[in-house]
C-alpha atoms as a PDB file:
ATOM      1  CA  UNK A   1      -1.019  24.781 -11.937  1.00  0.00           C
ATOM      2  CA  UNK A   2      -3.504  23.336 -10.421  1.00  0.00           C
ATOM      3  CA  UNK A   3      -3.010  20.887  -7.333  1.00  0.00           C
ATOM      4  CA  UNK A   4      -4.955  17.933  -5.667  1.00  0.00           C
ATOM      5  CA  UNK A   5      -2.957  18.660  -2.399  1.00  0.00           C
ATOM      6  CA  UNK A   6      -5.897  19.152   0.151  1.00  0.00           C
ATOM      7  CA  UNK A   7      -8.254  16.112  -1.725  1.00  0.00           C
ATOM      8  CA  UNK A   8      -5.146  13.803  -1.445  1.00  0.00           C
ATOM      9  CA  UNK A   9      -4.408  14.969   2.306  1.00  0.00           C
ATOM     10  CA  UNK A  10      -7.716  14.050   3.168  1.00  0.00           C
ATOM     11  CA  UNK A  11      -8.124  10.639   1.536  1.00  0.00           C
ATOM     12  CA  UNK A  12      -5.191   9.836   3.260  1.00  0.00           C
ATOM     13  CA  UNK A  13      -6.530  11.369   7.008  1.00  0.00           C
ATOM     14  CA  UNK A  14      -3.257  13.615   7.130  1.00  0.00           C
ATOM     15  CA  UNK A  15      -3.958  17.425   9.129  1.00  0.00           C
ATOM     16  CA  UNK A  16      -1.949  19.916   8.086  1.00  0.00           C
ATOM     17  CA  UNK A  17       0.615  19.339  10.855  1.00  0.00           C
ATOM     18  CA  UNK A  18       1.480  16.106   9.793  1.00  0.00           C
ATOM     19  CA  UNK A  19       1.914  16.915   6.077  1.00  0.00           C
ATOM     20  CA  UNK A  20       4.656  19.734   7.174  1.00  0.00           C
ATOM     21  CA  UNK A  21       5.967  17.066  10.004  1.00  0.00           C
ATOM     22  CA  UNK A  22       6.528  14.823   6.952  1.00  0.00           C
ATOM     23  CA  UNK A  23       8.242  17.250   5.127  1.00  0.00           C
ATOM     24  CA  UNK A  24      12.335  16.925   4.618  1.00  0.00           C
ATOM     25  CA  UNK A  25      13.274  19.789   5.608  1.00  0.00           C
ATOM     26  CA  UNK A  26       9.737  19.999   8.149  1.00  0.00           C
ATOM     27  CA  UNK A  27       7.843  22.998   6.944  1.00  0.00           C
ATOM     28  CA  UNK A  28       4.756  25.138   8.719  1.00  0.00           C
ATOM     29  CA  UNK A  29       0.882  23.943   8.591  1.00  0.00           C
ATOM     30  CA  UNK A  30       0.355  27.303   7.065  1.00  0.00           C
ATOM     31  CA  UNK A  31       2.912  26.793   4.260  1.00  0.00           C
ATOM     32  CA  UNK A  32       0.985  23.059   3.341  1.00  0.00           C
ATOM     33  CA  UNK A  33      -2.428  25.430   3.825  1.00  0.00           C
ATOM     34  CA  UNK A  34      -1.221  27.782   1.665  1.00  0.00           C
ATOM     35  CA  UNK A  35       0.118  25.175  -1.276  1.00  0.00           C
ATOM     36  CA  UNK A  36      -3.122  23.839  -0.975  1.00  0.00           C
ATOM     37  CA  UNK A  37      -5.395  26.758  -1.968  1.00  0.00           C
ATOM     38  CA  UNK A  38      -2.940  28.231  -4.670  1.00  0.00           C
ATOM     39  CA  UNK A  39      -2.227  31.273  -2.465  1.00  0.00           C
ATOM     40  CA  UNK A  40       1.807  29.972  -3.177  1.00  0.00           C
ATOM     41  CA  UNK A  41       3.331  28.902  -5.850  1.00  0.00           C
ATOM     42  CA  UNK A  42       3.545  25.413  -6.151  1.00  0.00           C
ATOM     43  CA  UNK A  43       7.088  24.637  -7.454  1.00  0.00           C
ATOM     44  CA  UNK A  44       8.382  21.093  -8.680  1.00  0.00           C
ATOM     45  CA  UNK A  45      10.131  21.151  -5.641  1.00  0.00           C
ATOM     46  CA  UNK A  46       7.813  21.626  -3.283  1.00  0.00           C
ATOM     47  CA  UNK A  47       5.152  19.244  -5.398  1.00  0.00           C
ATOM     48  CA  UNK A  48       8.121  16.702  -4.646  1.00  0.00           C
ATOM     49  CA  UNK A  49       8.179  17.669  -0.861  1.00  0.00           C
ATOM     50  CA  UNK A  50       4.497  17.206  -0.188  1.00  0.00           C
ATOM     51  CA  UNK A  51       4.236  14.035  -2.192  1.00  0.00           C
ATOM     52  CA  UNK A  52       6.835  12.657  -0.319  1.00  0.00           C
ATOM     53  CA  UNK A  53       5.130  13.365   2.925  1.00  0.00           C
ATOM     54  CA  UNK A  54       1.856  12.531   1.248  1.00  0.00           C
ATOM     55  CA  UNK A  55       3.241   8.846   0.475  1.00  0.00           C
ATOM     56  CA  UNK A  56       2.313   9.082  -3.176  1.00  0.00           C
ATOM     57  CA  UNK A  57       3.825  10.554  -6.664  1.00  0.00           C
ATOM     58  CA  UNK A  58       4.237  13.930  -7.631  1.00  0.00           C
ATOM     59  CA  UNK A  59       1.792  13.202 -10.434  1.00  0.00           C
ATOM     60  CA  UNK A  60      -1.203  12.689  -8.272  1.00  0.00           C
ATOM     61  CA  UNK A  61      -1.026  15.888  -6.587  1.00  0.00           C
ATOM     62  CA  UNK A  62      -1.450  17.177 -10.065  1.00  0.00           C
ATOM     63  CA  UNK A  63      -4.793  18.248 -12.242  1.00  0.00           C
ATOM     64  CA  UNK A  64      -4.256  16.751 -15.793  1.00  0.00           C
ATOM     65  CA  UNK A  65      -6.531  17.561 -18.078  1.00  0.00           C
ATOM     66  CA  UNK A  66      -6.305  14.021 -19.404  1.00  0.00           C
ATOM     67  CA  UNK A  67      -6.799  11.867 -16.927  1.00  0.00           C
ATOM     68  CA  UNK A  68     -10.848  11.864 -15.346  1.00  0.00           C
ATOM     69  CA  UNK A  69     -10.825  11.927 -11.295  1.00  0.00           C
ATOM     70  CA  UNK A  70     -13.067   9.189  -9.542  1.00  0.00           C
ATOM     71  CA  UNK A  71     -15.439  11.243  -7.016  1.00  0.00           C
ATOM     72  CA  UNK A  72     -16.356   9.586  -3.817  1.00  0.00           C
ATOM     73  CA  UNK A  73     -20.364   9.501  -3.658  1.00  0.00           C
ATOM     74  CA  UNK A  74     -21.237   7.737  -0.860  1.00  0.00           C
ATOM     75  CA  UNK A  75     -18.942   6.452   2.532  1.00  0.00           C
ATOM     76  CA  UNK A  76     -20.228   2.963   3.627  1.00  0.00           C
ATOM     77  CA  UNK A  77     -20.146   2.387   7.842  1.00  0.00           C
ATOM     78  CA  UNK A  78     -22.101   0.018  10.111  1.00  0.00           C
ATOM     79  CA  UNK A  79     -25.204   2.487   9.730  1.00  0.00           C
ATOM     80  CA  UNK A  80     -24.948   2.071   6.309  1.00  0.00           C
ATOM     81  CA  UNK A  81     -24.287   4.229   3.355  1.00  0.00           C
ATOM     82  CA  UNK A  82     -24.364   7.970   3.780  1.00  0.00           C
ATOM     83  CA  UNK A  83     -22.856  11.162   1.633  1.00  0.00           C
ATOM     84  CA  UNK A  84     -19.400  12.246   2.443  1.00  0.00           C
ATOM     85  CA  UNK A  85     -19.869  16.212   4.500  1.00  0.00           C
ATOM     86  CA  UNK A  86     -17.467  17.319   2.022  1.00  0.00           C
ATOM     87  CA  UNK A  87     -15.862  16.700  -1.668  1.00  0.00           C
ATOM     88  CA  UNK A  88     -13.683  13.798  -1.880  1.00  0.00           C
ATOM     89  CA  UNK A  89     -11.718  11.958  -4.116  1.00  0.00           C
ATOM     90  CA  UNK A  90     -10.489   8.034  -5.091  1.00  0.00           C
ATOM     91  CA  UNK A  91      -7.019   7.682  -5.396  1.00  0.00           C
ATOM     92  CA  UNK A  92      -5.677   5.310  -8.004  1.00  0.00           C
ATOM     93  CA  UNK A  93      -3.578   2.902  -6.564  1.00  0.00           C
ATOM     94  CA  UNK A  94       0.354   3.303  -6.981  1.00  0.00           C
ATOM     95  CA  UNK A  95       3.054   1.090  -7.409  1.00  0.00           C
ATOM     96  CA  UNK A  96       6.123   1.243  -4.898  1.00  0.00           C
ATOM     97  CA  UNK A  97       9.001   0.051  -5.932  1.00  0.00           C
ATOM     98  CA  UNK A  98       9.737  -3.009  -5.562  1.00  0.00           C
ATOM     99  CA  UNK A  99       6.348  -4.415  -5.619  1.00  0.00           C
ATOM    100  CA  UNK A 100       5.210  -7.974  -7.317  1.00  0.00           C
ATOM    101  CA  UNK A 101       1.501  -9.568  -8.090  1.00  0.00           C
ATOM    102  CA  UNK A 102       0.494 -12.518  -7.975  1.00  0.00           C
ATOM    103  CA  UNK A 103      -2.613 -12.978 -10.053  1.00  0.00           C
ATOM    104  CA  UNK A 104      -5.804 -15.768  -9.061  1.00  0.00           C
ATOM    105  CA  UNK A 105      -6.402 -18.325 -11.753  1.00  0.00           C
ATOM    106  CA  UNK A 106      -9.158 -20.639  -9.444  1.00  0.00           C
ATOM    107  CA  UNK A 107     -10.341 -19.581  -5.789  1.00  0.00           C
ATOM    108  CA  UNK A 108      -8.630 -20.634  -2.856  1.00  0.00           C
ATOM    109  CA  UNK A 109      -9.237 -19.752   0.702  1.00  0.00           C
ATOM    110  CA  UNK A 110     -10.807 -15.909   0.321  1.00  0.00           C
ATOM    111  CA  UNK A 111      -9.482 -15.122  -3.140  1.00  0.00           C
ATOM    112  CA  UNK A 112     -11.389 -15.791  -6.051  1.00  0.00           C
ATOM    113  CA  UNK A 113     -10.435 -15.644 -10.248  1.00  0.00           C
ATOM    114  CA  UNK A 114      -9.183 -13.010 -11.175  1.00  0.00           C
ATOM    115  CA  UNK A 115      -8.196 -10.765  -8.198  1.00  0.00           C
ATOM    116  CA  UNK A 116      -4.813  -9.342  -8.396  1.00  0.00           C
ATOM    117  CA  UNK A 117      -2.823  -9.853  -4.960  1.00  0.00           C
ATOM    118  CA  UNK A 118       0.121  -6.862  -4.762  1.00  0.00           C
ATOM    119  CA  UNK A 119       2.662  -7.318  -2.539  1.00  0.00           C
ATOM    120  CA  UNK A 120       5.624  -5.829  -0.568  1.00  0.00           C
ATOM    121  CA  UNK A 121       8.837  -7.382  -1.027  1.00  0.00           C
ATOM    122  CA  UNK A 122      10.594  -7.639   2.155  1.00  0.00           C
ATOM    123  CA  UNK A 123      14.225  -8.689   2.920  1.00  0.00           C
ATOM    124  CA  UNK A 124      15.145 -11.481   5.758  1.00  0.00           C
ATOM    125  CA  UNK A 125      15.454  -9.039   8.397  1.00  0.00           C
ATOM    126  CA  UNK A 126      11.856  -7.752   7.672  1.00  0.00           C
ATOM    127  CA  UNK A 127      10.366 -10.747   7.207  1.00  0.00           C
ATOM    128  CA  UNK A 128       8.446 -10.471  11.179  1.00  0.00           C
ATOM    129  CA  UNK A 129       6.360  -7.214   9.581  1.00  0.00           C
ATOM    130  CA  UNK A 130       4.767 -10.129   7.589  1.00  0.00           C
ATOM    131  CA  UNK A 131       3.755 -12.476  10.492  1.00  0.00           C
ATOM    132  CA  UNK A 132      -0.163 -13.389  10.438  1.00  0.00           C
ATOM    133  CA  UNK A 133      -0.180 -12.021   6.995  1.00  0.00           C
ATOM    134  CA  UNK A 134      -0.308 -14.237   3.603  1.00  0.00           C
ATOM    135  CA  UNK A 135       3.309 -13.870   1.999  1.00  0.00           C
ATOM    136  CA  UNK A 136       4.809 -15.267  -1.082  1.00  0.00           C
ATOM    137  CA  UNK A 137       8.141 -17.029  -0.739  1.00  0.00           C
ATOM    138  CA  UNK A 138      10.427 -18.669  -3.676  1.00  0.00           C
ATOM    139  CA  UNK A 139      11.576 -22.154  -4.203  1.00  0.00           C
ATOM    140  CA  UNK A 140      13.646 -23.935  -5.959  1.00  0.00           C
ATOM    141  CA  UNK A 141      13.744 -23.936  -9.807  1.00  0.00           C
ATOM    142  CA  UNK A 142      11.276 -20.853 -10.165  1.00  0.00           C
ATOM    143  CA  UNK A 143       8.559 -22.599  -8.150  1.00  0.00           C
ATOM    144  CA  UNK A 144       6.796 -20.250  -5.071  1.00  0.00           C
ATOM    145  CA  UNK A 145       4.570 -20.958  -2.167  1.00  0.00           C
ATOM    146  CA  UNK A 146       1.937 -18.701  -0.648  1.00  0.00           C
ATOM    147  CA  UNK A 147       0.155 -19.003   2.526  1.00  0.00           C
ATOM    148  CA  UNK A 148      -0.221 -17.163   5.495  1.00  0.00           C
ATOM    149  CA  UNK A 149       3.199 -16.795   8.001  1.00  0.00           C
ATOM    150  CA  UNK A 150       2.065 -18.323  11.149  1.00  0.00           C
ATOM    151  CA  UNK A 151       5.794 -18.813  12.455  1.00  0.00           C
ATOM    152  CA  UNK A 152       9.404 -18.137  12.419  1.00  0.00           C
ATOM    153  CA  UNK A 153      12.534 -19.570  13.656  1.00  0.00           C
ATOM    154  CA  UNK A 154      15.727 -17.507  13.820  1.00  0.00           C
ATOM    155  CA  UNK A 155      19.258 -18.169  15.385  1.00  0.00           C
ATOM    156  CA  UNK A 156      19.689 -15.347  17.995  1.00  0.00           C
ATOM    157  CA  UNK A 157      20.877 -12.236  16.166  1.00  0.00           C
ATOM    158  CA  UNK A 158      20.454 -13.754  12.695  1.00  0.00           C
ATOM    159  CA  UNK A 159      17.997 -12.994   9.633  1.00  0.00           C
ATOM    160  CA  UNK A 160      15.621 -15.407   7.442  1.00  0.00           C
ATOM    161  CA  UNK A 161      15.449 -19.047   9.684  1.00  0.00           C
ATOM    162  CA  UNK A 162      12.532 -21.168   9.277  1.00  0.00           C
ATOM    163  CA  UNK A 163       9.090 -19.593   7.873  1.00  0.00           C
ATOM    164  CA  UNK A 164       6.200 -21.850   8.435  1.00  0.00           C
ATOM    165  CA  UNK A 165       3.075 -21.025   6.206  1.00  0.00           C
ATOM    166  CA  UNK A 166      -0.387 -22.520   6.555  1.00  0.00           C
ATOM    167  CA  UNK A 167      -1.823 -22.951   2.792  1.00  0.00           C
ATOM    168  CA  UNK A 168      -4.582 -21.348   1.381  1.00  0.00           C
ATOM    169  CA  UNK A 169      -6.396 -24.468   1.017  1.00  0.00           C
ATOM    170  CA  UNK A 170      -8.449 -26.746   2.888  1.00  0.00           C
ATOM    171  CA  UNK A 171      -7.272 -30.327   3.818  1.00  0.00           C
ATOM    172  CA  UNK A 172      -3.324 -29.232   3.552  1.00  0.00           C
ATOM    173  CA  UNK A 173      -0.166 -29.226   5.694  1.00  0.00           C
ATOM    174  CA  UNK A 174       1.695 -26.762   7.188  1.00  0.00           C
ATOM    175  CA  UNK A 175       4.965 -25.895   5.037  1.00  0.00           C
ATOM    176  CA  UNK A 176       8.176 -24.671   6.350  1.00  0.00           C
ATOM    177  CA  UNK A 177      10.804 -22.873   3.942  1.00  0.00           C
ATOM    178  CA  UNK A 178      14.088 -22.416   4.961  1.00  0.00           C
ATOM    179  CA  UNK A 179      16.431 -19.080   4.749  1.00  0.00           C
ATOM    180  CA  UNK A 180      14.572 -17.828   1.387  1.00  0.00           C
ATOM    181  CA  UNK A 181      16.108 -14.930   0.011  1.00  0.00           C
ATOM    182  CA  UNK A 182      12.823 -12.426   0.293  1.00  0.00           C
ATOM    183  CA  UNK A 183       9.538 -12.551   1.132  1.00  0.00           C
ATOM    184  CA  UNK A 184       6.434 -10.447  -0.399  1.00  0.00           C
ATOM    185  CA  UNK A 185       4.120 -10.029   1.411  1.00  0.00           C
ATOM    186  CA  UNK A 186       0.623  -8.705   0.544  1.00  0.00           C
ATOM    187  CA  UNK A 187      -0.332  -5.416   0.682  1.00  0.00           C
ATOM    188  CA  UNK A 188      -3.562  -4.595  -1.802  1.00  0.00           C
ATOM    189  CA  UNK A 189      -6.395  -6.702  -3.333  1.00  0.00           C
ATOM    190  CA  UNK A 190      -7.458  -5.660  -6.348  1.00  0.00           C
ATOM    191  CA  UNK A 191     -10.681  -7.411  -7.473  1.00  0.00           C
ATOM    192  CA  UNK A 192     -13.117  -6.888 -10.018  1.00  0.00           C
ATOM    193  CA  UNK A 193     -16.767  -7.309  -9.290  1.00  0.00           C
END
């Protein structure tokens, strides 16, 4: 079989330590080195292991013949564009459970038609990850609101409370949801050129 463990440790800035650190039950650096080249047998269960530690699916650790990989060319920085030193790949982006889009129909604020906002959804006890981040909330009757989280107001020792969101758009109040039952908040932007 053969593996994509070392490109997708490096698109994702993981050493070798901290891909065996991740592991459950932690493993050696020289186990993850030697998974990587092929010099040991890469079972389904340790496939599993590292793409747990990895953060992704057992599938992309995987070569299929099928399915074309997307090369990095070029890596863009404030000096401009410049060739990676060594071979690297795109990874596709993966849906975690529990995830929701919301899709663009007309621009407002920095989205524009037809970008494709993922998010996270979070539970009221969560819902401070999302602060200073833009965050879908439910309403009533199957309505939503999203804007950015600039607030929240909790009891003392007590989840959900009082969001307050500033909208997207220009020229429009503040809005403040009470107790909702989740929050999403986003995560990826996926936008077409």
């Amino acid at each position: 079989m053969i593996t994509r463990i070392r490109e997708v440790r490096r698109a994702k800035k993981m050493t070798l330590q901290e891909v065996a650190d991740q592991c459950i039950p932690p493993t050696t650096p020289q186990t993850v080195g030697r998974l990587e080249t092929g010099t040991r047998t890469v079972s389904v269960g340790w496939l599993n292991r590292i793409a747990k530690a990895l953060g992704v699916e057992a599938a992309d650790l995987v070569r299929l013949p099928e399915r074309d990989d997307l090369p990095i060319a070029a890596l863009l920085g404030p000096d401009g564009a410049h060739a990676p030193r060594r071979e690297a790949l795109a990874l596709p982006p993966a849906v975690e459970a529990g995830m929701i889009a919301v899709r663009v129909e007309a621009g407002i604020g920095d989205y524009r038609a037809g970008d494709e906002i993922w998010c996270r959804r979070l539970a009221p006890d969560a819902f401070s990850q999302a602060m200073n981040r833009d965050v879908l909330l439910p309403r009533p009757a199957g309505r939503f609101v999203f804007g950015r989280l600039i607030g929240r107001e909790a009891p003392a020792g007590e989840s959900g409370g009082k969001l307050h969101l500033l909208p997207l758009g220009s020229g429009q109040r503040q809005t403040v949801i009470t107790d909702p039952p989740w929050a999403a908040v986003a995560v990826r932007l996926v936008r077409p050129l």
